[in-house]
N, C-alpha and C. Protein backbone atom coordinates (compact mmCIF):
# COMPACT_ATOMS: atom_id res chain seq x y z
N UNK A 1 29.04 6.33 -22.98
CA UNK A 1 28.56 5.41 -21.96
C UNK A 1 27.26 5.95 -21.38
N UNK A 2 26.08 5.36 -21.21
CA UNK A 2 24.82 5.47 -20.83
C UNK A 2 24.58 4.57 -19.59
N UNK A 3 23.97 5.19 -18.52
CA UNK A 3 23.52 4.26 -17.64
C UNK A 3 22.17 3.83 -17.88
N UNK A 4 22.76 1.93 -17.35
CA UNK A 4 21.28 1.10 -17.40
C UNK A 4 20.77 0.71 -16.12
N UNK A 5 19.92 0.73 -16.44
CA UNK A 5 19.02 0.23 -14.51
C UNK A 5 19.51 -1.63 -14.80
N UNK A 6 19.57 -1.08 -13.09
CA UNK A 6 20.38 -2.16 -11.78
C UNK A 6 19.19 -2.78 -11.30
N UNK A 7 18.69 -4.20 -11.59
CA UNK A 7 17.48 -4.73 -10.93
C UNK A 7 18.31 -5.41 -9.65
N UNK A 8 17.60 -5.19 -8.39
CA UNK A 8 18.05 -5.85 -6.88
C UNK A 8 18.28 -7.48 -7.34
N UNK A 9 17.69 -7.92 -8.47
CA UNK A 9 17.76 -9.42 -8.42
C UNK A 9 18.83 -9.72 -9.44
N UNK A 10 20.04 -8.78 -10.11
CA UNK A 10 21.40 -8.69 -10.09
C UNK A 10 21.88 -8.65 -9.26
N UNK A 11 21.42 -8.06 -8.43
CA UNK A 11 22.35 -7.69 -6.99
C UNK A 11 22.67 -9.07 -6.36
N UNK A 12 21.40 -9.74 -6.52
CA UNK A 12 21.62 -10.81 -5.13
C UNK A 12 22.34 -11.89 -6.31
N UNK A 13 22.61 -11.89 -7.70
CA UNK A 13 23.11 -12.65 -8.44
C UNK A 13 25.18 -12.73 -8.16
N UNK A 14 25.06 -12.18 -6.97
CA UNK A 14 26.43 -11.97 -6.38
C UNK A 14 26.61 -13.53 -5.56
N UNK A 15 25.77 -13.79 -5.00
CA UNK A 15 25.89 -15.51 -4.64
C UNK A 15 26.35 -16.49 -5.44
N UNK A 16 26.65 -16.41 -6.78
CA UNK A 16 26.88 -17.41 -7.47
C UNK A 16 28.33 -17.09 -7.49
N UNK A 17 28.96 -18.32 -7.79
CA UNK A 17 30.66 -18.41 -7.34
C UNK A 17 31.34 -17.55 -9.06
N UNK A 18 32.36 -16.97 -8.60
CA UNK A 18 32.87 -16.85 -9.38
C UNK A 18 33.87 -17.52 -10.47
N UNK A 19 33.70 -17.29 -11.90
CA UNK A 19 34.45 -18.14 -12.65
C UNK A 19 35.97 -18.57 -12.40
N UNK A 20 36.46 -19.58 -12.85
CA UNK A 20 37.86 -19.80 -13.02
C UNK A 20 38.52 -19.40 -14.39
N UNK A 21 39.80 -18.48 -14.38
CA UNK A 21 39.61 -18.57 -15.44
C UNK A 21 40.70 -19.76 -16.35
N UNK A 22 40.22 -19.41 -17.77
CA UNK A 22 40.38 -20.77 -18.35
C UNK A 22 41.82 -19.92 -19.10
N UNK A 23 42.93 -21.06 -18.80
CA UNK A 23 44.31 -20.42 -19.39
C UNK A 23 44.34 -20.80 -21.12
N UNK A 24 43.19 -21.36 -21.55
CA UNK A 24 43.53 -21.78 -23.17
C UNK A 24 42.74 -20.73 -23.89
N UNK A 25 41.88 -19.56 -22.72
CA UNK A 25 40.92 -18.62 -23.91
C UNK A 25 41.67 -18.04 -24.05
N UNK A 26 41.46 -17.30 -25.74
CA UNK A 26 42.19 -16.56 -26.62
C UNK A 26 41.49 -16.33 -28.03
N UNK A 27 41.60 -15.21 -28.49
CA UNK A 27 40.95 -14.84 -29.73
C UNK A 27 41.49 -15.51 -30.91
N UNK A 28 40.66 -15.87 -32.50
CA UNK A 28 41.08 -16.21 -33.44
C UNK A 28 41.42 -15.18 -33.83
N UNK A 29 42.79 -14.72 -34.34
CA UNK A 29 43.24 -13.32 -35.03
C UNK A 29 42.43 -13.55 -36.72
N UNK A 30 42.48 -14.66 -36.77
CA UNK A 30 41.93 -14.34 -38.63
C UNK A 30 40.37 -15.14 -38.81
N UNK A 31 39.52 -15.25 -37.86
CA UNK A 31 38.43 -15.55 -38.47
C UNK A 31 37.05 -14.92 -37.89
N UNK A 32 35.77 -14.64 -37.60
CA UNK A 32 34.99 -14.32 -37.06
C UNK A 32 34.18 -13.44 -38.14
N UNK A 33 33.54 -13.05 -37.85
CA UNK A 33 32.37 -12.24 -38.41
C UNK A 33 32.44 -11.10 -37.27
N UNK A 34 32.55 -9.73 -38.32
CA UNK A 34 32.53 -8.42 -37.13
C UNK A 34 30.94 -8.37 -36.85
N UNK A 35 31.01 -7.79 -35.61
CA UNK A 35 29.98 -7.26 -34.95
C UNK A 35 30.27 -6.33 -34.19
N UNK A 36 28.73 -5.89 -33.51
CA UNK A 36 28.78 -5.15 -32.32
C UNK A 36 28.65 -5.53 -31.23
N UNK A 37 28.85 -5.22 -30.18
CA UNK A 37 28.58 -5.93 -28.73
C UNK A 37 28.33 -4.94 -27.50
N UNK A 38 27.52 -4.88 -26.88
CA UNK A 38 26.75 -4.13 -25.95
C UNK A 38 27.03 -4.46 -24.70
N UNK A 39 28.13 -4.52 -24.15
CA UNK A 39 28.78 -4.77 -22.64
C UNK A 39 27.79 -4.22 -21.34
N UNK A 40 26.97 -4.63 -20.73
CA UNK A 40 26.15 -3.93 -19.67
C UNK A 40 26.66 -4.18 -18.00
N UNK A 41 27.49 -3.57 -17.68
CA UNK A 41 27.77 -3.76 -16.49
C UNK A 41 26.30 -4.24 -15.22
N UNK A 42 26.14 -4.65 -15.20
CA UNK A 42 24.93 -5.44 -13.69
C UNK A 42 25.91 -5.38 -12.18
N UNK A 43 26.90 -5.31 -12.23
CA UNK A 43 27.63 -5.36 -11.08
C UNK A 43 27.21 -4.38 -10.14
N UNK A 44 27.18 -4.27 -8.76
CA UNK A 44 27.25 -3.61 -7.80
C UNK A 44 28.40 -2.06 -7.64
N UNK A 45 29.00 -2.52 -8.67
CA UNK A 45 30.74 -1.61 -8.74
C UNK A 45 31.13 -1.69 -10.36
N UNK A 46 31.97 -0.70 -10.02
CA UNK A 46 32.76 -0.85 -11.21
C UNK A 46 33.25 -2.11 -11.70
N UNK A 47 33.36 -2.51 -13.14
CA UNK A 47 34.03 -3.54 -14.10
C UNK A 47 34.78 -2.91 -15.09
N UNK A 48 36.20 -3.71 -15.01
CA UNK A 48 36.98 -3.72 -16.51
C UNK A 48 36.75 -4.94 -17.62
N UNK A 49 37.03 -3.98 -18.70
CA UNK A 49 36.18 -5.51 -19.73
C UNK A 49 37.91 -5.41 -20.73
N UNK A 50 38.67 -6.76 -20.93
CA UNK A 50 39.98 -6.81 -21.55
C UNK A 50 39.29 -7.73 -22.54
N UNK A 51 40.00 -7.18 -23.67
CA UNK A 51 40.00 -8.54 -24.75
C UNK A 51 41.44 -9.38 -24.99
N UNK A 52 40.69 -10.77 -24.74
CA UNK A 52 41.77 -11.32 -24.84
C UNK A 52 42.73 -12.21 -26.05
N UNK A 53 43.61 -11.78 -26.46
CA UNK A 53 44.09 -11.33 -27.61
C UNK A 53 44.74 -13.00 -28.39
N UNK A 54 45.22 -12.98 -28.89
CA UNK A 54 45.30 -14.56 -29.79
C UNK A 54 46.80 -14.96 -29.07
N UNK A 55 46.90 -14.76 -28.50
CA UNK A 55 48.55 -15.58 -27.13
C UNK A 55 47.88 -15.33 -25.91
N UNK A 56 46.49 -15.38 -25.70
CA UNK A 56 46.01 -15.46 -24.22
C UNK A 56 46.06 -14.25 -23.85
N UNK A 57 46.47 -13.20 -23.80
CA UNK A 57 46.86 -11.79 -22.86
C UNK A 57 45.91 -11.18 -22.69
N UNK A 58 45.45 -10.60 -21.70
CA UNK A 58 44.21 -9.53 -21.38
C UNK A 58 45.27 -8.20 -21.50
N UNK A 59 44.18 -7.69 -22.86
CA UNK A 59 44.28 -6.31 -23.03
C UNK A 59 43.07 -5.46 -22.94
N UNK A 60 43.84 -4.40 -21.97
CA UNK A 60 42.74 -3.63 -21.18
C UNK A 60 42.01 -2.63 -22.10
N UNK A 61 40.29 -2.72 -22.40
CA UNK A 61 39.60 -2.21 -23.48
C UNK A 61 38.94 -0.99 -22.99
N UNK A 62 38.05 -1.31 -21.49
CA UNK A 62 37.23 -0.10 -20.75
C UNK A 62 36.59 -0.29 -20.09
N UNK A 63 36.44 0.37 -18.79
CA UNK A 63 35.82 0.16 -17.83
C UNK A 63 34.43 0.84 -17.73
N UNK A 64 34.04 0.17 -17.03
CA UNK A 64 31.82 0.58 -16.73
C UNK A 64 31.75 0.96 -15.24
N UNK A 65 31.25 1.85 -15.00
CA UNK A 65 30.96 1.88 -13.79
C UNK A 65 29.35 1.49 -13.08
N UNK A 66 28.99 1.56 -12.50
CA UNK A 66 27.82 0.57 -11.95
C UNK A 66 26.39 1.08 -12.80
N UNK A 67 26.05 0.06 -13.58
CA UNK A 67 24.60 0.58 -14.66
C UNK A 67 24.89 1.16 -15.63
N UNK A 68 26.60 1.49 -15.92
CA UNK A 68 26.75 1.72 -17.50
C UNK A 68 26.95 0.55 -18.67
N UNK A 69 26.69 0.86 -19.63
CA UNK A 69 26.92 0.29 -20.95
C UNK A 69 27.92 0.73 -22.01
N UNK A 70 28.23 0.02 -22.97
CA UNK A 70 28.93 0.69 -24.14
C UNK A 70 28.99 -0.22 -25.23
N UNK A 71 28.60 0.10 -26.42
CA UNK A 71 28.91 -0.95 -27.18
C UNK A 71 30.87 -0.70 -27.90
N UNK A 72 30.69 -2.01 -28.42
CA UNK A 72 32.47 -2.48 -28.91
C UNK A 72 31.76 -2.67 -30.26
N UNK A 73 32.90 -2.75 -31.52
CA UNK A 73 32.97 -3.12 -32.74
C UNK A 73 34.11 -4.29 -32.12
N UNK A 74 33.58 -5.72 -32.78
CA UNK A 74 34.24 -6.86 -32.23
C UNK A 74 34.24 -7.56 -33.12
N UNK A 75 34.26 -9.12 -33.17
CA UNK A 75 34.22 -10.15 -34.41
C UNK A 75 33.69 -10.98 -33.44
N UNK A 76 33.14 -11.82 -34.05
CA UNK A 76 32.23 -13.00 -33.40
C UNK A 76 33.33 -14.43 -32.79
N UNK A 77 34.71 -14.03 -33.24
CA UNK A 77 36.05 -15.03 -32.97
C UNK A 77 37.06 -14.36 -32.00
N UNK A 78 36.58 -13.18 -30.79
CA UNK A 78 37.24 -12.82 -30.47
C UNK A 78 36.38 -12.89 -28.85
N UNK A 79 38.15 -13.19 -27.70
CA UNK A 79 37.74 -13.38 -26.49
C UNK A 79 37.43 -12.31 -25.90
N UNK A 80 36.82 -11.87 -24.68
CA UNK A 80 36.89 -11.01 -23.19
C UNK A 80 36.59 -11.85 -22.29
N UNK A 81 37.05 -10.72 -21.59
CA UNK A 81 37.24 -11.02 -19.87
C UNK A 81 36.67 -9.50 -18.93
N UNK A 82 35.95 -9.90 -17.96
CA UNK A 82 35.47 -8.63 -17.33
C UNK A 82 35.92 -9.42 -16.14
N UNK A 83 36.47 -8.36 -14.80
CA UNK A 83 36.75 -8.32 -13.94
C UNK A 83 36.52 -7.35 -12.79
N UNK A 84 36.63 -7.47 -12.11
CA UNK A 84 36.29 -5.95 -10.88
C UNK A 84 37.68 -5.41 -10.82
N UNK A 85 37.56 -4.24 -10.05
CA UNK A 85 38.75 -3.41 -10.11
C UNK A 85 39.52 -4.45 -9.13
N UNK A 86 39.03 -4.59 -8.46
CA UNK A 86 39.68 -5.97 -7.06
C UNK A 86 40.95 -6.80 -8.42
N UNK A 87 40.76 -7.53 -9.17
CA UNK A 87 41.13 -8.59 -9.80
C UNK A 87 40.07 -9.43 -10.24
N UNK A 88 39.12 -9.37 -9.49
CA UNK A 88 38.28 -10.74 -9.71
C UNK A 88 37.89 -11.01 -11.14
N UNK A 89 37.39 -12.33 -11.52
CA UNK A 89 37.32 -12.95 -12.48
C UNK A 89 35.88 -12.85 -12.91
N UNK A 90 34.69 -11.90 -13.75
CA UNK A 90 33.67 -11.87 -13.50
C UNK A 90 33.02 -12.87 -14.51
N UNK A 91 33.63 -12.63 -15.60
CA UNK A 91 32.81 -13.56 -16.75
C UNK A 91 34.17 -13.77 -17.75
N UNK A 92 34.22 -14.84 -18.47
CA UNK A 92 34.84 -14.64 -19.61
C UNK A 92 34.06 -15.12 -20.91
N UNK A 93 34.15 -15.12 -22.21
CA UNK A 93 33.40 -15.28 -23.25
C UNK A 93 34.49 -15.42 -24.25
N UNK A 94 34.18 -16.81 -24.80
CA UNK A 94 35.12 -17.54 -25.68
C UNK A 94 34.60 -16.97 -26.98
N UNK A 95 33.65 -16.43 -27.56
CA UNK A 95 33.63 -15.31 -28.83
C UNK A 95 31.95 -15.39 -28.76
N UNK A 96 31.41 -14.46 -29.80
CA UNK A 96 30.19 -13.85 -29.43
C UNK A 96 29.48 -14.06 -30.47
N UNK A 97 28.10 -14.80 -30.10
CA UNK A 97 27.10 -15.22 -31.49
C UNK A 97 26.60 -14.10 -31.95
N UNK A 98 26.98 -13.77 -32.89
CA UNK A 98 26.27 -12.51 -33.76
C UNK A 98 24.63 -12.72 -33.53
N UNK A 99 23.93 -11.57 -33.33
CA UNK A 99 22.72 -11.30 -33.15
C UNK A 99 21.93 -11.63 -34.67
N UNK A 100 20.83 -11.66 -34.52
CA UNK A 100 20.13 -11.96 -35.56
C UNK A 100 19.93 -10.47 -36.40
N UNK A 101 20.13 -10.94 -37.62
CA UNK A 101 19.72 -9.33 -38.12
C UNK A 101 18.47 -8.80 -38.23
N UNK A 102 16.98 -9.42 -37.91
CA UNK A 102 15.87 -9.12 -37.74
C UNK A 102 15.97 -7.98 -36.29
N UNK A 103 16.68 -8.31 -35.67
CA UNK A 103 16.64 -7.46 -34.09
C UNK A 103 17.54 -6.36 -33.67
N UNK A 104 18.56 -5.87 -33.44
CA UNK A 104 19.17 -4.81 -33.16
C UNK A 104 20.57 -4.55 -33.82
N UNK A 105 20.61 -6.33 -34.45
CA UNK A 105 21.92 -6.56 -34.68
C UNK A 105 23.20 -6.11 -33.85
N UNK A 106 22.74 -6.27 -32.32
CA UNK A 106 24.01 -5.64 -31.54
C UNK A 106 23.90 -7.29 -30.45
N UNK A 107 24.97 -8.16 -30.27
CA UNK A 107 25.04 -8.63 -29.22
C UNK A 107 25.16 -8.37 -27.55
N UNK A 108 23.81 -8.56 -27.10
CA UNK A 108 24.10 -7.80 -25.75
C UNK A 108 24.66 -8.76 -24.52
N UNK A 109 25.71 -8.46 -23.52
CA UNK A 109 26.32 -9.17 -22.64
C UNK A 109 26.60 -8.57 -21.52
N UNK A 110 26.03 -9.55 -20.64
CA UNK A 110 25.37 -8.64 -18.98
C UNK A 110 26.81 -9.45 -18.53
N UNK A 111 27.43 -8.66 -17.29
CA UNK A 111 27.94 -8.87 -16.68
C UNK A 111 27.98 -8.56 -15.10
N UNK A 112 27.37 -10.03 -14.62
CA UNK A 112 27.00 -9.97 -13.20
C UNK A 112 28.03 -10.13 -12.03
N UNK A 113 28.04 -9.47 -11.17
CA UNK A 113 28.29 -9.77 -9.86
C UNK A 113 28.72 -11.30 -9.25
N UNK A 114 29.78 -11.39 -8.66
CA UNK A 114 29.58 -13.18 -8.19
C UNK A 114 30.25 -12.92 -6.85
N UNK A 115 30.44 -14.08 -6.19
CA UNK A 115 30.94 -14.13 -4.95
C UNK A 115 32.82 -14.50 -4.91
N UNK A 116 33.10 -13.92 -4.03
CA UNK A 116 34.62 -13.94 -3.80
C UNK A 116 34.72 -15.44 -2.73
């Protein structure tokens, strides 16, 4: 885990309401294209990032603490969910467009701050 710089205009990206989450996301167990994925915490605080598994369930993957990163080996058919240590609901992502292979080939996914 590496820390990434925290721009103040994440910070104030805490005004926007937080998601609901959706009880039908869930991963395809048999299809996607693997990848990588570059989780960047933006939050003010710590985040847990769960993937959520093909019967809906958040299973707990790893937590960031404020300006860290990490990349995942993932499939492009598979859910997450990031949350604050609170519970809150920060983002969820119904599966992940593989990056172009001209560029880093890593999908990167910020996860901001919202309001309670």
């Amino acid at each position: 885990l590496l820390p990434a710089h925290v721009d103040d205009d994440d910070v104030k990206a805490s005004s926007r309401p937080c998601p609901i989450a959706r009880f039908d996301l869930a991963s395809n167990s048999t299809g996607g294209m693997p990848i990588n994925v570059l989780f960047v915490n933006r939050a003010p605080y710590p985040v847990r990032l769960f993937h959520v598994d093909a019967d809906a369930r958040e299973v707990p993957a790893l937590s960031l603490r404020m300006g860290e990163h990490a990349e995942v080996r993932s499939r492009s058919s598979q859910a997450w969910r990031a949350r604050s240590h609170g519970g809150a609901l920060l983002m969820e992502l119904a599966g992940v467009v593989a990056a172009s292979e001209e560029e880093s080939g890593v999908a990167t996914v910020y996860v901001f701050p919202c309001g309670y």
